[in-house]
C-alpha atoms as a PDB file:
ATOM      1  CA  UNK A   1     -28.865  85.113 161.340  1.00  0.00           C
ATOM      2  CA  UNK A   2     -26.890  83.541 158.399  1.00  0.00           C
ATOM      3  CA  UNK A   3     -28.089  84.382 155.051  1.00  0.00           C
ATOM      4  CA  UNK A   4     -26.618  83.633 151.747  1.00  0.00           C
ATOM      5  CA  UNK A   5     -24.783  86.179 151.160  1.00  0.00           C
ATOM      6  CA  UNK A   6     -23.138  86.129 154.940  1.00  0.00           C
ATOM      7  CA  UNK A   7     -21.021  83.402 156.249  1.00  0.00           C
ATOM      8  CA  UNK A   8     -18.885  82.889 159.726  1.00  0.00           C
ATOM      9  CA  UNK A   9     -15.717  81.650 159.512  1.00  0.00           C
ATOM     10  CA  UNK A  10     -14.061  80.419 162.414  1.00  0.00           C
ATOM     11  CA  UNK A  11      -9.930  79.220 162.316  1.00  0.00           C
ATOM     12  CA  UNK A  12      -9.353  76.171 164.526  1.00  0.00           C
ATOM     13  CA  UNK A  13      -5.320  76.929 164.745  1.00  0.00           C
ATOM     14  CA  UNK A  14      -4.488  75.249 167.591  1.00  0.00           C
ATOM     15  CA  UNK A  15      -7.242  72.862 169.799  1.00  0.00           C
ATOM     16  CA  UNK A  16      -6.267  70.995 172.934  1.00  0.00           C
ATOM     17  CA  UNK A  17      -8.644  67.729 173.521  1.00  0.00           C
ATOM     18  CA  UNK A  18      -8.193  66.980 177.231  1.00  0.00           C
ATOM     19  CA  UNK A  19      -8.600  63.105 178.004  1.00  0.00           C
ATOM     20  CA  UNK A  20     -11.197  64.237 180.445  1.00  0.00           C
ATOM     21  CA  UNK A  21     -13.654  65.222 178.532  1.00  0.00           C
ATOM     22  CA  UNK A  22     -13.796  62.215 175.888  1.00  0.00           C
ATOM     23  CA  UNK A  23     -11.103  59.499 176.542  1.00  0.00           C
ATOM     24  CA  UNK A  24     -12.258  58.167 172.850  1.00  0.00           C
ATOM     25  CA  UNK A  25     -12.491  61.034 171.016  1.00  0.00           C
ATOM     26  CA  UNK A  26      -9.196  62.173 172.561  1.00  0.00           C
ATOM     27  CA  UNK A  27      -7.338  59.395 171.218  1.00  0.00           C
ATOM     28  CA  UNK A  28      -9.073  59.635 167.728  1.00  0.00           C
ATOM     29  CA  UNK A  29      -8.159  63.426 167.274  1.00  0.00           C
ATOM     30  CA  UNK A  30      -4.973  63.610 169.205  1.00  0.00           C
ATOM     31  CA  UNK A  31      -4.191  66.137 171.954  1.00  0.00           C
ATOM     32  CA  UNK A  32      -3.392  68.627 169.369  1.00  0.00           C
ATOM     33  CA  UNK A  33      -5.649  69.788 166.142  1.00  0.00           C
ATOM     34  CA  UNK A  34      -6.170  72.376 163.735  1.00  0.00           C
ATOM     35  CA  UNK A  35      -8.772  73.196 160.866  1.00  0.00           C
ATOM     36  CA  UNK A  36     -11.118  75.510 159.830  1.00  0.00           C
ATOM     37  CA  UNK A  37     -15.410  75.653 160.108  1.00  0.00           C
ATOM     38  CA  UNK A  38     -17.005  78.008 157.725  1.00  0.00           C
ATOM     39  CA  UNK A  39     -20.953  78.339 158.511  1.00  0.00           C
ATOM     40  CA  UNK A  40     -23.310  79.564 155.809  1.00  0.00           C
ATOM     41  CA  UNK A  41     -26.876  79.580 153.708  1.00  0.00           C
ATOM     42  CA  UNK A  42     -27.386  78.754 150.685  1.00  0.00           C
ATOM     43  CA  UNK A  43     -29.812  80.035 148.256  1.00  0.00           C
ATOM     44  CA  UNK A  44     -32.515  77.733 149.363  1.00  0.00           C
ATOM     45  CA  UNK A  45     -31.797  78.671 153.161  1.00  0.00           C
ATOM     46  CA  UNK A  46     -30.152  75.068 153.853  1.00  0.00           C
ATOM     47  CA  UNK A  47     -27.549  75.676 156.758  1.00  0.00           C
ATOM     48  CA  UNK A  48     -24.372  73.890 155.152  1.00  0.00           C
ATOM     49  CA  UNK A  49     -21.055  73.722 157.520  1.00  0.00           C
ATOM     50  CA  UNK A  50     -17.667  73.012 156.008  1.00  0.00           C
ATOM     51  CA  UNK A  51     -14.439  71.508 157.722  1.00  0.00           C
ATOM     52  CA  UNK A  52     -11.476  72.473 156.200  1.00  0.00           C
ATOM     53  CA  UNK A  53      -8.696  70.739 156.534  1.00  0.00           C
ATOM     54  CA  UNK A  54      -8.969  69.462 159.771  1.00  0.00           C
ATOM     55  CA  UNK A  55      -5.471  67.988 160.758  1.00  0.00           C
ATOM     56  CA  UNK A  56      -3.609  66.520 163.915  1.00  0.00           C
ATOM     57  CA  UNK A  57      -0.980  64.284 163.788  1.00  0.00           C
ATOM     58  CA  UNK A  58      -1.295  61.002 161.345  1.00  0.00           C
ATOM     59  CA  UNK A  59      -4.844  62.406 160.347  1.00  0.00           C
ATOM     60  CA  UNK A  60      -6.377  64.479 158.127  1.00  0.00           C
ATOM     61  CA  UNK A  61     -10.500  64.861 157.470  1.00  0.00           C
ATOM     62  CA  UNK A  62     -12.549  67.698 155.411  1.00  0.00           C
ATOM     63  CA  UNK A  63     -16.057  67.792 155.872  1.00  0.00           C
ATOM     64  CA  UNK A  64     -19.334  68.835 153.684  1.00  0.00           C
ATOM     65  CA  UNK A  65     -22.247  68.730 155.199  1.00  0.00           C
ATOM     66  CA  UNK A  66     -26.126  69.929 154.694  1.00  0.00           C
ATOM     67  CA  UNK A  67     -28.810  70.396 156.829  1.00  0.00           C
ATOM     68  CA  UNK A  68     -31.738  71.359 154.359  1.00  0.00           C
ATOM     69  CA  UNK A  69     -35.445  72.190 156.432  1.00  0.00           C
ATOM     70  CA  UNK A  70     -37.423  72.480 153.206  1.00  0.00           C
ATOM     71  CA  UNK A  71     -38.221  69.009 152.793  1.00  0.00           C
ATOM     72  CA  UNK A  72     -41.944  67.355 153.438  1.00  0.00           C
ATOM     73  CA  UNK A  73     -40.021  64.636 155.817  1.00  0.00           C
ATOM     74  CA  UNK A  74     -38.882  67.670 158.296  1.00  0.00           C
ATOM     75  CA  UNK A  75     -34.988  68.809 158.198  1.00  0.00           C
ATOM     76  CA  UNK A  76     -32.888  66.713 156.434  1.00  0.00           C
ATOM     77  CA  UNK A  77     -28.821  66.292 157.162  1.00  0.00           C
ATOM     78  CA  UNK A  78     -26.640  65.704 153.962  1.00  0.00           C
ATOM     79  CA  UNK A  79     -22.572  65.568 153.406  1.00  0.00           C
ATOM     80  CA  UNK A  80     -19.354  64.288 152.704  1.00  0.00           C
ATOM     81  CA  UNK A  81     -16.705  63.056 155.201  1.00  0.00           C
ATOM     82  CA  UNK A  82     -13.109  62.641 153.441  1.00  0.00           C
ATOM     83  CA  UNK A  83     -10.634  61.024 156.080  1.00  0.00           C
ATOM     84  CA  UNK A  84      -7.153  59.834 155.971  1.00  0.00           C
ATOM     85  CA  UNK A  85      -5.648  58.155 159.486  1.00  0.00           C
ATOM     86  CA  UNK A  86      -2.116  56.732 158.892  1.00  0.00           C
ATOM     87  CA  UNK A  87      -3.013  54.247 162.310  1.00  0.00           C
ATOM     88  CA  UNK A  88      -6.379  53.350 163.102  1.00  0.00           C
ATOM     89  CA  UNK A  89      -5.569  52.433 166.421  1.00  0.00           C
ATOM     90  CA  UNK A  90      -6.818  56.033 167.322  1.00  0.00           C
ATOM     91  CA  UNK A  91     -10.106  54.946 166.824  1.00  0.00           C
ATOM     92  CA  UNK A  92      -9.892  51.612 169.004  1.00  0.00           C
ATOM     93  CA  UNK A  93     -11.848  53.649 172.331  1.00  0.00           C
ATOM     94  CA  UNK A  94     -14.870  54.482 169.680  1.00  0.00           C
ATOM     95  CA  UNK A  95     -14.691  51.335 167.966  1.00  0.00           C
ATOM     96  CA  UNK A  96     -14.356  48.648 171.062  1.00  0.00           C
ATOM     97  CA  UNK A  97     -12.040  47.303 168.329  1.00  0.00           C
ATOM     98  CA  UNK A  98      -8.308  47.028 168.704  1.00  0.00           C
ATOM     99  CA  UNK A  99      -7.704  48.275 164.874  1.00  0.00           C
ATOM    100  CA  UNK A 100      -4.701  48.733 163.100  1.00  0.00           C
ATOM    101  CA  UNK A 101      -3.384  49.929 160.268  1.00  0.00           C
ATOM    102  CA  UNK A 102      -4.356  53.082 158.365  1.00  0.00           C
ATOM    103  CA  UNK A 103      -7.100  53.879 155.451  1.00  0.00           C
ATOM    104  CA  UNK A 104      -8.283  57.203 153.074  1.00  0.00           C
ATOM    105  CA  UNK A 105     -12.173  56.797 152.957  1.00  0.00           C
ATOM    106  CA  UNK A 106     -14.893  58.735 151.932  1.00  0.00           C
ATOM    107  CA  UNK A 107     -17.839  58.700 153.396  1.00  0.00           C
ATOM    108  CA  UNK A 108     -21.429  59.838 151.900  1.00  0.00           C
ATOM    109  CA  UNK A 109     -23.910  60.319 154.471  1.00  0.00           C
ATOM    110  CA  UNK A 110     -27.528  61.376 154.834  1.00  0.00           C
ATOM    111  CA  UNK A 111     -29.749  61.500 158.256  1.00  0.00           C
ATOM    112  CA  UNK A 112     -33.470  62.547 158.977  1.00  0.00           C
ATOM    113  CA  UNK A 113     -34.001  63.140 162.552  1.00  0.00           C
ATOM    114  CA  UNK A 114     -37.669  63.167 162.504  1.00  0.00           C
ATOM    115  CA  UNK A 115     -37.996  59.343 161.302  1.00  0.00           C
ATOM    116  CA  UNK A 116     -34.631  58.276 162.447  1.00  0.00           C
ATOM    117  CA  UNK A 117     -33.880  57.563 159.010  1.00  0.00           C
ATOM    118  CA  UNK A 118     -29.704  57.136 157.703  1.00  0.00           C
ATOM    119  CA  UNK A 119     -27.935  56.307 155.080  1.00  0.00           C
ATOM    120  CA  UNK A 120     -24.017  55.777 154.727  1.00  0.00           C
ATOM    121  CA  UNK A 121     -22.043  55.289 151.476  1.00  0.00           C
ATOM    122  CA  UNK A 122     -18.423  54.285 152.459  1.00  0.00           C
ATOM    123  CA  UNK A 123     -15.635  53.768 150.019  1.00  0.00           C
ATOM    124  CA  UNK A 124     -11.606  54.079 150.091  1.00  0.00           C
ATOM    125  CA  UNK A 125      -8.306  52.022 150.496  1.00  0.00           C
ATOM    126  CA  UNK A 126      -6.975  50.161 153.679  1.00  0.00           C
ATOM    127  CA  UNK A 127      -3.017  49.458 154.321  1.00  0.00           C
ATOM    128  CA  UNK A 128      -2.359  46.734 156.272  1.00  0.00           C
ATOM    129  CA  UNK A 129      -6.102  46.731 158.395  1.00  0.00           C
ATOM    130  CA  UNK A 130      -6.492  44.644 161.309  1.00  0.00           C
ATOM    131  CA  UNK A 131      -8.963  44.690 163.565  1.00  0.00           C
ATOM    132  CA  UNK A 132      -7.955  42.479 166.995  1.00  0.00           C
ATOM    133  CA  UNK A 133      -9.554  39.383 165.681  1.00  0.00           C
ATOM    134  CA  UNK A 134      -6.509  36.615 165.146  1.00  0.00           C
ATOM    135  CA  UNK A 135      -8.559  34.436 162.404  1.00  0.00           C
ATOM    136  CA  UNK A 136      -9.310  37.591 160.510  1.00  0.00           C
ATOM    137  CA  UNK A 137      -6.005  40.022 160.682  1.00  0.00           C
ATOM    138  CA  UNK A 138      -4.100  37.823 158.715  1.00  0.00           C
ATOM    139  CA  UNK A 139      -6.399  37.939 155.765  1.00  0.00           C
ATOM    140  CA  UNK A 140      -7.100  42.028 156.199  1.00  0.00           C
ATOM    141  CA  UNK A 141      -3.403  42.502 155.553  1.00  0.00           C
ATOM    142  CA  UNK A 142      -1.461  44.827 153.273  1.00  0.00           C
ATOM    143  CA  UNK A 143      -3.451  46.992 150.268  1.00  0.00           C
ATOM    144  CA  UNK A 144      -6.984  46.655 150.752  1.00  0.00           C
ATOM    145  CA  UNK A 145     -10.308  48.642 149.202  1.00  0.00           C
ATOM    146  CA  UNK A 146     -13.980  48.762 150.733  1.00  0.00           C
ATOM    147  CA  UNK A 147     -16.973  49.791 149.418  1.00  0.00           C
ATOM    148  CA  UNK A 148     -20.227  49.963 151.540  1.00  0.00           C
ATOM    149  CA  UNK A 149     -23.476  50.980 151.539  1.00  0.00           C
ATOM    150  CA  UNK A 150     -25.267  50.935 155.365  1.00  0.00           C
ATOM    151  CA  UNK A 151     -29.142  52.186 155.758  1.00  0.00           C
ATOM    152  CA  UNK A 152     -31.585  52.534 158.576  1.00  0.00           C
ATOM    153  CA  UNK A 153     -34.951  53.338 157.647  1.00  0.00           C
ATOM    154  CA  UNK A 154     -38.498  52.302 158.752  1.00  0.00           C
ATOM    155  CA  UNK A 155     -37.790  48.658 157.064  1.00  0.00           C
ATOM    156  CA  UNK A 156     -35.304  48.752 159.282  1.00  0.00           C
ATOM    157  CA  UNK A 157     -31.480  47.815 159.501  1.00  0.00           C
ATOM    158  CA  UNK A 158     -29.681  46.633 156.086  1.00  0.00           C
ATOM    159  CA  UNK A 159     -26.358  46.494 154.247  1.00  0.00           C
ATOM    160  CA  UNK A 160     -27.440  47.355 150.482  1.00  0.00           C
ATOM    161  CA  UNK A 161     -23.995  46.840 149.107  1.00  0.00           C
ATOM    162  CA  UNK A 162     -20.389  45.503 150.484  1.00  0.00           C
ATOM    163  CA  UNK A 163     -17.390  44.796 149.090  1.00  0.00           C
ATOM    164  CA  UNK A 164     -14.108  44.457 150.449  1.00  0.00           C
ATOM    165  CA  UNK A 165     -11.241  42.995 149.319  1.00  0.00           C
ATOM    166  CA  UNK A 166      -7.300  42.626 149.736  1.00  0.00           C
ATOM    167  CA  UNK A 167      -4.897  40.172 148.416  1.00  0.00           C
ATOM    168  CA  UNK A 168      -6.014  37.028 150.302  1.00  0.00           C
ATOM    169  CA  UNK A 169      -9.811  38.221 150.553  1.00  0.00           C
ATOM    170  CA  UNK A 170     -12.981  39.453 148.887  1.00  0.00           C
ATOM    171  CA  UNK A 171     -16.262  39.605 150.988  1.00  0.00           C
ATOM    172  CA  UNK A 172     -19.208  41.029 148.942  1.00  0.00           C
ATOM    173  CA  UNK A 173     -22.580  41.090 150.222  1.00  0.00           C
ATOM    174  CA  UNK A 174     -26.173  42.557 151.208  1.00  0.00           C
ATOM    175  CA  UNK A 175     -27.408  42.170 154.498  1.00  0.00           C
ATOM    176  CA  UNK A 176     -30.868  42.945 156.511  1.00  0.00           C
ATOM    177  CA  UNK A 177     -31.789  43.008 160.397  1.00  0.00           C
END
């Protein structure tokens, strides 16, 4: 058992993704990755894992996240996701998109399995984004920034905050399904 004042570490020196097993995931990580996971409680016995560094070739992504089981809605899943991917193309098999170009984003997110419940915060820069759509690419081009807010809750789907914008473009909005 993990307590606060224990922690695993485990070294992820050298990981081979085999198309096999994930054709998109594959092509987002690259055949070849490396990083750390370090696996502890805290004080209040939340479970909180941290990526460290997690690299492969034209991508970099660290990792914060929570899962806290003291809370009156059941356990509750909290963190940070910190990417950089010099070509988002690698992402095109988990998209269904055929993206381009690369982006540093940070994303804030929070999940409640028992209600379904999520929230996403998204913000960073975009170079030259594209995303397979000919009317649109143009306009996505060169230095970019997004900001987003996404939530799913039991008033269902909605887009709370967006703003994206580049030199030909700015699209800011709220949104509900």
């Amino acid at each position: 058992a993990l307590t606060e004042d224990c922690c695993v570490t485990v070294a992820l020196m050298h990981v081979e993704i085999e198309d096999g097993d994930d054709p998109g995931v594959a092509q987002a990580l690259g055949a070849d990755i490396s990083g750390g996971l370090r696996l502890a409680r805290d004080a209040d016995g939340a479970l909180r894992a941290v990526l460290d560094r997690l690299t492969g070739p034209g991508l970099t992504a660290d990792a914060d996240l929570t899962v806290d089981t003291g809370t009156g809605d059941g356990p509750v899943v909290a963190g940070r996701v910190d990417l950089s991917a010099d070509d988002l193309g690698r992402f095109a098999g988990l998209t269904g998109l055929a993206l381009t170009g690369g982006a540093d984003l940070t994303a804030d997110l929070t999940y409640v399995p028992l209600t379904g419940a999520a929230g996403v915060g998204l913000a960073g820069a975009t170079r030259d984004l594209g995303a397979g759509i000919g009317q649109i690419d143009p306009y996505l081009a060169g230095a970019g920034t997004i900001a987003a807010r996404l939530v799913r809750d039991l008033d269902g789907a909605r887009v709370e905050g967006l703003d994206l914008r580049t030199a030909l473009l700015t699209v800011t909005g709220r949104a509900t399904a």
